[in-house]
PDB file of N, CA and C in Angstrom:
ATOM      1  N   UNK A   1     -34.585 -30.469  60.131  1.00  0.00           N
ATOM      2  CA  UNK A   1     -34.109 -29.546  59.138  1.00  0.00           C
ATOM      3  C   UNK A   1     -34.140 -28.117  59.684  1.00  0.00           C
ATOM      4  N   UNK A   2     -35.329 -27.740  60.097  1.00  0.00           N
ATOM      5  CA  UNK A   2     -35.620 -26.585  61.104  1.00  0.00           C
ATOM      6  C   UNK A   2     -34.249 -26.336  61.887  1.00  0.00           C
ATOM      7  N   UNK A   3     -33.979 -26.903  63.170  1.00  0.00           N
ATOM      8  CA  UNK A   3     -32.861 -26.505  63.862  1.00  0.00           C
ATOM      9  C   UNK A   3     -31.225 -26.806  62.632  1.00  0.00           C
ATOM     10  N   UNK A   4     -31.049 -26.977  61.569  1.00  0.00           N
ATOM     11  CA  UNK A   4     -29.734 -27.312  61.017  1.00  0.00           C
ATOM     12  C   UNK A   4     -29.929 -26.202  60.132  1.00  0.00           C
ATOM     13  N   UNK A   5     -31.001 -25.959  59.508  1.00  0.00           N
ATOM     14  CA  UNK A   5     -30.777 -24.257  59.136  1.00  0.00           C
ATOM     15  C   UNK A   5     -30.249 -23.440  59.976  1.00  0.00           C
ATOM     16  N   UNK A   6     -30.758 -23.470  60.864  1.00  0.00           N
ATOM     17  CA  UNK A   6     -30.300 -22.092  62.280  1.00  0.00           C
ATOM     18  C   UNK A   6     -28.817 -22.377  62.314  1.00  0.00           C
ATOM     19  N   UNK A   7     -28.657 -23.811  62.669  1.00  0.00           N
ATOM     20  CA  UNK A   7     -27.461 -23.896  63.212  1.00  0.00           C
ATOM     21  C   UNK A   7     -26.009 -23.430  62.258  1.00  0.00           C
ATOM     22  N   UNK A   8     -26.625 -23.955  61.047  1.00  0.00           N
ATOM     23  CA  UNK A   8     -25.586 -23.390  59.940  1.00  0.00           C
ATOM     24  C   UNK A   8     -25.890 -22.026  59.441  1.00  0.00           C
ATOM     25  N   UNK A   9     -26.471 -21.002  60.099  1.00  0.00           N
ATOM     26  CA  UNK A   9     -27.030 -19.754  60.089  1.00  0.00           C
ATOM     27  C   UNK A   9     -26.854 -19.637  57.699  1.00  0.00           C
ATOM     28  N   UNK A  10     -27.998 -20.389  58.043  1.00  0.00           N
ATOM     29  CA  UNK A  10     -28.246 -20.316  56.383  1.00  0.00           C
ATOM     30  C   UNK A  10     -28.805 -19.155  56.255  1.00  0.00           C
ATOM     31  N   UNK A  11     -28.613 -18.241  55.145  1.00  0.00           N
ATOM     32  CA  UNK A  11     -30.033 -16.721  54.818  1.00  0.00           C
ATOM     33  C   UNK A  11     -29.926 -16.941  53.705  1.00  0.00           C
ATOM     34  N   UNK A  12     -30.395 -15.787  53.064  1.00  0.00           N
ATOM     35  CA  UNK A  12     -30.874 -15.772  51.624  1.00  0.00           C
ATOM     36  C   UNK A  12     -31.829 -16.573  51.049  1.00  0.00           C
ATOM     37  N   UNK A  13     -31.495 -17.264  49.944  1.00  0.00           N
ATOM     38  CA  UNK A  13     -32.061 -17.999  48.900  1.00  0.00           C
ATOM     39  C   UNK A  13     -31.343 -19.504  49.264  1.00  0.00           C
ATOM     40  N   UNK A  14     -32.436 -20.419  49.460  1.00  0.00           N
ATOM     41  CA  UNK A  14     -32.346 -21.745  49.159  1.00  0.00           C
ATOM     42  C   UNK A  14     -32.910 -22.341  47.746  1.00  0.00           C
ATOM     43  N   UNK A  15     -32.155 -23.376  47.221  1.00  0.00           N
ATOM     44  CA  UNK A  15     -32.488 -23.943  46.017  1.00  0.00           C
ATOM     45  C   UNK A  15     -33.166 -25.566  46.425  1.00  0.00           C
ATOM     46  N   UNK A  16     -34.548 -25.430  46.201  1.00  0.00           N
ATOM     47  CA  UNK A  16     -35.220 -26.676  46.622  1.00  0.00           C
ATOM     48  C   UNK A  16     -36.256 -26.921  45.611  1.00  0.00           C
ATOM     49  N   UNK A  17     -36.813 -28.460  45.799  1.00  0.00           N
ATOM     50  CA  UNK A  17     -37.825 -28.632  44.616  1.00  0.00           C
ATOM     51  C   UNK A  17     -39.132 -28.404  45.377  1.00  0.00           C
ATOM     52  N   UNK A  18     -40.088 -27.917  44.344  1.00  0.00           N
ATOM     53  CA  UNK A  18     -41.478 -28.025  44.659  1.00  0.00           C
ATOM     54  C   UNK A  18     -42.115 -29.633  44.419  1.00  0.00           C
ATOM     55  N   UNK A  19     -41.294 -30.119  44.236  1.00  0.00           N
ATOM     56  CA  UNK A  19     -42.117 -31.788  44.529  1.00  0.00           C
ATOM     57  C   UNK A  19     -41.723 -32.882  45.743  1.00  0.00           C
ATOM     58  N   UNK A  20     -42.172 -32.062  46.472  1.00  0.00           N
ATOM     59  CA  UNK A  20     -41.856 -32.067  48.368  1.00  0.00           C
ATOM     60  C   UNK A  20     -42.844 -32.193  49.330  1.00  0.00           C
ATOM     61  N   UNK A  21     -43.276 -32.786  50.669  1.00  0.00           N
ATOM     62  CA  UNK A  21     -44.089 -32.349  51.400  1.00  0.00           C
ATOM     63  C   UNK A  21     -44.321 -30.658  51.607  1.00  0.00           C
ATOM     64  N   UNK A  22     -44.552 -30.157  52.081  1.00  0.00           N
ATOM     65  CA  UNK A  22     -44.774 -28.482  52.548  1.00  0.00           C
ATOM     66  C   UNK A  22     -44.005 -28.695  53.381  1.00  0.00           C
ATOM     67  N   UNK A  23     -43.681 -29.161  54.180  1.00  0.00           N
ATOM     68  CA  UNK A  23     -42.777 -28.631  55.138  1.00  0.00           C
ATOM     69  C   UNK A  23     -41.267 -28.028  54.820  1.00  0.00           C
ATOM     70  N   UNK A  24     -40.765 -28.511  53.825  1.00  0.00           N
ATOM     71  CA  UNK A  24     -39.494 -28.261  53.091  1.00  0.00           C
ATOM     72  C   UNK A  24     -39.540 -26.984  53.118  1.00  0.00           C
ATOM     73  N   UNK A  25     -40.625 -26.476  52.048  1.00  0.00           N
ATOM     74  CA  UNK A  25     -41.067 -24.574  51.854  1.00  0.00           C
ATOM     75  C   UNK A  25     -41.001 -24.064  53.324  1.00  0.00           C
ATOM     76  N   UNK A  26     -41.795 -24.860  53.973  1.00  0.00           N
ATOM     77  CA  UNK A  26     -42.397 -24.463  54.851  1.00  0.00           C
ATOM     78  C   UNK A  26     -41.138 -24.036  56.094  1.00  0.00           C
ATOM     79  N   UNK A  27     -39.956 -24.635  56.460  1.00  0.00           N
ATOM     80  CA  UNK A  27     -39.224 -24.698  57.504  1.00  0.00           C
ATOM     81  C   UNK A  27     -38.182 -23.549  56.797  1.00  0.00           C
ATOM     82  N   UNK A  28     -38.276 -23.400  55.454  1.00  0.00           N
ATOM     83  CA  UNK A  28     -36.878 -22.154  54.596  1.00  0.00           C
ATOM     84  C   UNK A  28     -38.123 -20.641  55.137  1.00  0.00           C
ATOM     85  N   UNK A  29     -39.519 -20.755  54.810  1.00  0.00           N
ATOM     86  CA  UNK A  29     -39.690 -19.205  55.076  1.00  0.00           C
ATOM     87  C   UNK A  29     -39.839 -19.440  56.583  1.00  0.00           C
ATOM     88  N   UNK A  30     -39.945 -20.768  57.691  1.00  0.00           N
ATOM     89  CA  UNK A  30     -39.786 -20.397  58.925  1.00  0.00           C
ATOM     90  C   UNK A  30     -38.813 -19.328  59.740  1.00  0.00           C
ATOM     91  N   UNK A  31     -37.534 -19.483  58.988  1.00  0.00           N
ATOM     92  CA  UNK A  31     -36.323 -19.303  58.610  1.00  0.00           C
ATOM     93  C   UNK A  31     -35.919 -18.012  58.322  1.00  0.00           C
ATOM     94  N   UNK A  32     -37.428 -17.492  57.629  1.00  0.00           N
ATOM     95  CA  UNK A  32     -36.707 -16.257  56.654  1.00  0.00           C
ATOM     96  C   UNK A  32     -36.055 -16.306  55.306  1.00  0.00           C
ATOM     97  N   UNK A  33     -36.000 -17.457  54.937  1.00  0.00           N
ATOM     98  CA  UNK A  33     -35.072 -17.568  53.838  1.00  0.00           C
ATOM     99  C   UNK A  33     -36.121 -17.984  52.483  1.00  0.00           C
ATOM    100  N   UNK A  34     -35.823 -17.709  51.644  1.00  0.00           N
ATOM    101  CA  UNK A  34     -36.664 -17.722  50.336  1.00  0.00           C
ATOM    102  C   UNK A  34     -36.237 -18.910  49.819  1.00  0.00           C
ATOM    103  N   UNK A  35     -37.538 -19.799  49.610  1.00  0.00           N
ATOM    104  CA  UNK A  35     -36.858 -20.770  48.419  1.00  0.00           C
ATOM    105  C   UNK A  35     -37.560 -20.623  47.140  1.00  0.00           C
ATOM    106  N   UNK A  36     -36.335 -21.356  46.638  1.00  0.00           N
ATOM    107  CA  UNK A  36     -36.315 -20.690  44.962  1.00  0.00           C
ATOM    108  C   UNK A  36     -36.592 -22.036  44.035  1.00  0.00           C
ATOM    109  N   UNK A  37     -37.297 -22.843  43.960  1.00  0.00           N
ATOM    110  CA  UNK A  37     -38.327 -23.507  43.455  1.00  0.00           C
ATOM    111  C   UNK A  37     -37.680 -24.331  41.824  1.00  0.00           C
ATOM    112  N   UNK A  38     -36.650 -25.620  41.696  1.00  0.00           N
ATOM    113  CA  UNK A  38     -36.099 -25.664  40.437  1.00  0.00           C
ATOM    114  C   UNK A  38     -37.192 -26.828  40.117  1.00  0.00           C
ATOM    115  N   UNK A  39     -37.123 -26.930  38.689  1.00  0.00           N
ATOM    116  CA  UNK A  39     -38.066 -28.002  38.581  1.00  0.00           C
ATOM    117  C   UNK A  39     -37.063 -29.704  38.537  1.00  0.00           C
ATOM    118  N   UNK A  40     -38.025 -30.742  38.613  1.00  0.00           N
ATOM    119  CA  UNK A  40     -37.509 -31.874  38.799  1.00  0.00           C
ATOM    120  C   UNK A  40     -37.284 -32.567  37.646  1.00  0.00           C
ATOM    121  N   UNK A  41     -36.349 -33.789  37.597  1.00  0.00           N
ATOM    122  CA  UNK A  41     -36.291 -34.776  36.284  1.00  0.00           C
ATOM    123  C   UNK A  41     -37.680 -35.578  36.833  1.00  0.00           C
ATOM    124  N   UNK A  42     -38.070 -35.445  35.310  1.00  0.00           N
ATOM    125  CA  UNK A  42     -39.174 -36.494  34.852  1.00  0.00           C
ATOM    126  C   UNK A  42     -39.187 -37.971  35.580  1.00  0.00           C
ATOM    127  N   UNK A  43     -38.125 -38.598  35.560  1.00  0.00           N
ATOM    128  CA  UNK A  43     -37.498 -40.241  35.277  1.00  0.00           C
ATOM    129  C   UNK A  43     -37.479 -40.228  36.992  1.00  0.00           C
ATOM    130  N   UNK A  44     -36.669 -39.222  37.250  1.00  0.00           N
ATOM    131  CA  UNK A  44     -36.074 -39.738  38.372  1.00  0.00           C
ATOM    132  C   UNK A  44     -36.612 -39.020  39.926  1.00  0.00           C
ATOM    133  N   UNK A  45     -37.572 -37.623  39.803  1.00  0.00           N
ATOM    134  CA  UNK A  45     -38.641 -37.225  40.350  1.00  0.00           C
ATOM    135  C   UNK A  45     -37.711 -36.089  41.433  1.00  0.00           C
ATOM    136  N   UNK A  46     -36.239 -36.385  41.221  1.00  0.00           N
ATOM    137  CA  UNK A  46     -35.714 -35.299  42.391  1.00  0.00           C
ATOM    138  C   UNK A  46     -34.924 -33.956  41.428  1.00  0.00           C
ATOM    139  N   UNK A  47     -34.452 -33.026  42.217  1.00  0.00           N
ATOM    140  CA  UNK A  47     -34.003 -32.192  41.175  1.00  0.00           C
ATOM    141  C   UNK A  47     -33.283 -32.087  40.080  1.00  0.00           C
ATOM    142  N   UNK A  48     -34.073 -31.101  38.900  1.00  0.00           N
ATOM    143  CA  UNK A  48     -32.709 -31.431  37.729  1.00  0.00           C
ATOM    144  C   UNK A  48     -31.557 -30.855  37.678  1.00  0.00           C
ATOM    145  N   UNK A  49     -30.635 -31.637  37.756  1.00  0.00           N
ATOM    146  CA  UNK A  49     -29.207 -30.903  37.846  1.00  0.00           C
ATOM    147  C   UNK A  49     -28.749 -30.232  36.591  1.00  0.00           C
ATOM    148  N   UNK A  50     -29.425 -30.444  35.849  1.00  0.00           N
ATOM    149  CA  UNK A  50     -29.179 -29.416  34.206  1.00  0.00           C
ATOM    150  C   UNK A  50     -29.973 -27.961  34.403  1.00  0.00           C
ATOM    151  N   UNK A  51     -30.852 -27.827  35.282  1.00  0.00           N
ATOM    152  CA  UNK A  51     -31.391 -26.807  35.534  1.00  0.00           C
ATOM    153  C   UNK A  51     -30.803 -25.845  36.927  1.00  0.00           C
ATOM    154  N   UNK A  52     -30.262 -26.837  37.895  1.00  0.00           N
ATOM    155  CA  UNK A  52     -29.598 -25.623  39.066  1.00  0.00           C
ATOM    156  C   UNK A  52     -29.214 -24.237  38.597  1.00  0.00           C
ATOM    157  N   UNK A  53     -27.823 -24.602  38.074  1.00  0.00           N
ATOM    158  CA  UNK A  53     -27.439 -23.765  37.385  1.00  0.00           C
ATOM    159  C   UNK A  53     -27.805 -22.151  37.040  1.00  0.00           C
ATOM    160  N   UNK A  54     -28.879 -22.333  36.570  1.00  0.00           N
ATOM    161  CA  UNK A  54     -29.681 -20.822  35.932  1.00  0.00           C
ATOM    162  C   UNK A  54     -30.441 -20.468  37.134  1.00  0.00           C
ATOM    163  N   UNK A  55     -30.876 -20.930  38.311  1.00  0.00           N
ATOM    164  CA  UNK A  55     -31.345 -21.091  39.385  1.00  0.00           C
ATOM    165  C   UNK A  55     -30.542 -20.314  40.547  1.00  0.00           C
ATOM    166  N   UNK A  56     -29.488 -20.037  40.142  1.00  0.00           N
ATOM    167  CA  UNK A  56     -28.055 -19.875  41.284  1.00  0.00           C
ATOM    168  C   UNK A  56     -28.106 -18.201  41.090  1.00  0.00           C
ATOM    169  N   UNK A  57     -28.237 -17.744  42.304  1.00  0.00           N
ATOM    170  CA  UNK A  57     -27.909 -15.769  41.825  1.00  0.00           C
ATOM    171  C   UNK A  57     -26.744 -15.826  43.392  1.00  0.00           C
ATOM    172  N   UNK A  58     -26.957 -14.338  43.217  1.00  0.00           N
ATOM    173  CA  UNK A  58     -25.599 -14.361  44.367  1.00  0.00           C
ATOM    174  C   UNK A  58     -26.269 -13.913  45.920  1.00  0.00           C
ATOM    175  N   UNK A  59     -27.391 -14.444  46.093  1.00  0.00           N
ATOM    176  CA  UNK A  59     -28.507 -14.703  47.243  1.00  0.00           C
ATOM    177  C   UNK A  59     -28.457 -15.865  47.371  1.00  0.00           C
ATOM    178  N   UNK A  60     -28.018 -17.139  46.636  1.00  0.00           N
ATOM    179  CA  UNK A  60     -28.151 -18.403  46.759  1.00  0.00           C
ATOM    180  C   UNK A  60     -27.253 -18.722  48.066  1.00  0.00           C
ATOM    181  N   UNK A  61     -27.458 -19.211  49.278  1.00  0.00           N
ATOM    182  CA  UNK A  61     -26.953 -19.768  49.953  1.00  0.00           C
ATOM    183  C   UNK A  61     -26.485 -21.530  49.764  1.00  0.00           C
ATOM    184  N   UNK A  62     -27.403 -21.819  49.628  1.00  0.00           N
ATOM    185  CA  UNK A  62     -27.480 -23.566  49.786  1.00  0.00           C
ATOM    186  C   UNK A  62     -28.222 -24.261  48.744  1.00  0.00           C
ATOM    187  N   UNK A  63     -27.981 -25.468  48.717  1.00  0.00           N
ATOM    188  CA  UNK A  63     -28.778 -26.434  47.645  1.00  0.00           C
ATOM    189  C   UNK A  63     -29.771 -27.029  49.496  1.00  0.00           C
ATOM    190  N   UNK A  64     -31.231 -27.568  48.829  1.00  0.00           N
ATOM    191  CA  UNK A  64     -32.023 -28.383  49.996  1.00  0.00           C
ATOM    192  C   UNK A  64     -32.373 -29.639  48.742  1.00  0.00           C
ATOM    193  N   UNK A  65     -31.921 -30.213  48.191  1.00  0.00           N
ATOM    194  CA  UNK A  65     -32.791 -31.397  47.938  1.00  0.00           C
ATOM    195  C   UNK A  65     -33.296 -32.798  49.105  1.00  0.00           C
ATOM    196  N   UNK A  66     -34.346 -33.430  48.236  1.00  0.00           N
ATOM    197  CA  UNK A  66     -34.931 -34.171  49.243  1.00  0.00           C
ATOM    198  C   UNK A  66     -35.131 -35.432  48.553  1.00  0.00           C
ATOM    199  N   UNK A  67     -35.322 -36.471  49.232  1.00  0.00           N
ATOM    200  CA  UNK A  67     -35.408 -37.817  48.576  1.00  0.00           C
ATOM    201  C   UNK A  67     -36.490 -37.714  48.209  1.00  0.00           C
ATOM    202  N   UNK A  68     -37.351 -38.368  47.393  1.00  0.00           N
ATOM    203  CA  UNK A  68     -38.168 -38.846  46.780  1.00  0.00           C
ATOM    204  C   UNK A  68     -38.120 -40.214  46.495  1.00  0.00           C
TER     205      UNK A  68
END
């Protein structure tokens, strides 16, 4: 993930969940880039897509979700 940030010269704001290993956080401020923390569905444990949305400013570069 580390080198495919660089490579797609991502900045700003990433949209990722906090129900992740650390490394997720961890490889966006390697980066420089802020992640911006949406919360997850209950049921299904990965991000809620009813919530992106309000999540999105005009710093948002990218969505990072992750399997669970």
């Amino acid at each position: 993930m580390l080198t495919a940030l660089q490579a797609l010269r991502i900045t700003g704001e990433v949209i990722t969940t906090p129900y992740s290993f650390v490394a997720t956080a961890h490889t966006l401020l390697w980066n420089e880039i802020q992640p911006v923390f949406v919360d997850i569905d209950p049921h299904r444990l990965n991000l809620d897509p009813n919530r992106i949305e309000a999540a999105i400013t005009p710093r948002t570069t990218a969505l990072l979700p992750v399997h669970v």
